[in-house]
Protein backbone atom coordinates (compact mmCIF):
# COMPACT_ATOMS: atom_id res chain seq x y z
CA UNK A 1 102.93 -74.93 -47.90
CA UNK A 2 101.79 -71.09 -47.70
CA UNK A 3 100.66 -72.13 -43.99
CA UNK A 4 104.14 -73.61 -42.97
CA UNK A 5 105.81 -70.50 -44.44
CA UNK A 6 103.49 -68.13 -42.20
CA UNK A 7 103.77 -70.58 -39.15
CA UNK A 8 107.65 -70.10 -39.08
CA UNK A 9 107.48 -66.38 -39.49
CA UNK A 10 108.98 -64.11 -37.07
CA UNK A 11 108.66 -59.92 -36.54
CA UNK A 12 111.60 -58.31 -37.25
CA UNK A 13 114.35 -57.30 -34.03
CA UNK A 14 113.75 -53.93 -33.63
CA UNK A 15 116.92 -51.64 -34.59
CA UNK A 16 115.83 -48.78 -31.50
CA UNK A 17 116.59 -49.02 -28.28
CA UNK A 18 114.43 -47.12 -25.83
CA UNK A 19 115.62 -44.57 -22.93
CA UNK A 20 114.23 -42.22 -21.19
CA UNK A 21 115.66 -39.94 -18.12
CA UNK A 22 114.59 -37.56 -15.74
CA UNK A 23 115.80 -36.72 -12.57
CA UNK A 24 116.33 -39.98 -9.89
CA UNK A 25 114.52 -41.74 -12.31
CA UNK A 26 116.20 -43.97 -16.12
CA UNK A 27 114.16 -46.31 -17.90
CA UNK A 28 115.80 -48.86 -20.49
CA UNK A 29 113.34 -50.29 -22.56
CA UNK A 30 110.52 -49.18 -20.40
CA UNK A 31 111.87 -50.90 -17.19
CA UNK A 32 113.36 -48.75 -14.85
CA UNK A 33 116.93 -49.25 -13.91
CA UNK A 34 119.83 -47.60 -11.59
CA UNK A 35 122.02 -44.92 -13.51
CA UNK A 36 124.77 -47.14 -12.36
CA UNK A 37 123.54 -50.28 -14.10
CA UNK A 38 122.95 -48.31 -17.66
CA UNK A 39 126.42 -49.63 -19.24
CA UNK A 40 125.93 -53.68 -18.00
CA UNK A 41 121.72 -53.24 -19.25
CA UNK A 42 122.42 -51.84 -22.00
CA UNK A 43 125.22 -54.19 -23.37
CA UNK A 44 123.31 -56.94 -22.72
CA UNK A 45 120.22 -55.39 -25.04
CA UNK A 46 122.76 -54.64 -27.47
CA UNK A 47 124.60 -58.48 -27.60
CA UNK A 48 120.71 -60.03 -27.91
CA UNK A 49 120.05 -58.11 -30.77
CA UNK A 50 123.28 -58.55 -32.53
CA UNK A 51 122.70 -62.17 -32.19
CA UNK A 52 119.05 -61.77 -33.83
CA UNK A 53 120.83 -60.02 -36.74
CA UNK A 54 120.47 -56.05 -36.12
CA UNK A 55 123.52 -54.83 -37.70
CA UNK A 56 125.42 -52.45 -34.86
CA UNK A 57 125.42 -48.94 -37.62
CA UNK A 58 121.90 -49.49 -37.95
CA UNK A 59 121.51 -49.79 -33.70
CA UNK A 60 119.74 -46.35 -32.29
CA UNK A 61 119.05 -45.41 -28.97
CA UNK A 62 115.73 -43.23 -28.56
CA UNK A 63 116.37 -41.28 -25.82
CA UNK A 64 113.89 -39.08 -24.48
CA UNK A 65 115.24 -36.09 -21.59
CA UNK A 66 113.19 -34.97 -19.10
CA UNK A 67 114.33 -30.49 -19.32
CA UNK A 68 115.42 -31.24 -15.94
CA UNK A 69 117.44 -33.47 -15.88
CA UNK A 70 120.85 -32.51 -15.80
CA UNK A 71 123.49 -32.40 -18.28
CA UNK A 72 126.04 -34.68 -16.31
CA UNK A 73 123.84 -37.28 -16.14
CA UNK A 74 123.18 -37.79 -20.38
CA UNK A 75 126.89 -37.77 -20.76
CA UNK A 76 127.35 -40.58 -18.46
CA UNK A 77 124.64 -42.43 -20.68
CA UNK A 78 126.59 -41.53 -23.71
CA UNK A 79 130.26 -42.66 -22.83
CA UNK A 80 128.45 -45.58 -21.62
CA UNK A 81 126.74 -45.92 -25.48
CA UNK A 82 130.06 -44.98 -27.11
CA UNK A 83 131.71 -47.67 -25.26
CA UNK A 84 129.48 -50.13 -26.20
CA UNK A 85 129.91 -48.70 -29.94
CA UNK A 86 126.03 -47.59 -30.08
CA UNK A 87 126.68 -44.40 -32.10
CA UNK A 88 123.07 -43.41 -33.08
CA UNK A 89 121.11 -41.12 -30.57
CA UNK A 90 117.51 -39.81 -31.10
CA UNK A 91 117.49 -36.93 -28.76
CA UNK A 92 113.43 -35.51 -28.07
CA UNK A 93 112.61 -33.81 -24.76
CA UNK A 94 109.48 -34.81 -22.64
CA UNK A 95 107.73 -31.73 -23.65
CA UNK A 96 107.99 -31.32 -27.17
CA UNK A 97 107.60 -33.58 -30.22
CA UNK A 98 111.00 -32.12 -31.81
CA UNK A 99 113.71 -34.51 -32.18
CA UNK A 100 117.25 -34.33 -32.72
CA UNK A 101 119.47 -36.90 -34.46
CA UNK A 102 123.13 -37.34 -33.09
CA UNK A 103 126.21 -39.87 -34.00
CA UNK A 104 128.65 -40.38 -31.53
CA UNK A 105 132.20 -39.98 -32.43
């Protein structure tokens, strides 16, 4: 029985959501993507793992800034995230291992 139990196992959904941004360049979930296309990508991310079972408070979006990348461009990632209800953010910059922790309102 112990071998049916491990057989059926699954890793848990992961709870982050990866993004990082620089400038001309956004990567969701490692795979780079149009600024324009953020909202659509990232709601679909955020449907699959609501249907796995990640509750939406406990959602967080890692999001890692390039320092020159400019200021217009996160908040267009961030209405886009409070659209979608994705509250958490995880704020670090490319060059240094600091990181800030932000909810939406």
């Amino acid at each position: 029985m112990a071998l049916l139990i491990a057989g059926c196992s699954t890793e848990p959904v992961s709870n982050i959501i990866n993004v990082e941004i620089a400038p001309d360049q956004l990567k969701l979930e490692k795979r780079p993507i149009k600024i324009s296309k953020f909202e659509s990508e990232l709601k679909y991310i955020v449907t699959a793992r609501l249907k796995k079972g990640v509750r939406r408070n406990d959602l967080t979006v890692n999001l890692v800034v390039d320092n020159k990348t400019q200021r217009g461009d996160i908040i267009d990632l961030e209405t886009a995230m409070r659209k979608l209800n994705v509250r958490k953010i995880r704020y670090s910059s490319v060059d240094s291992d600091k990181q800030v922790l932000l909810n939406l309102e």
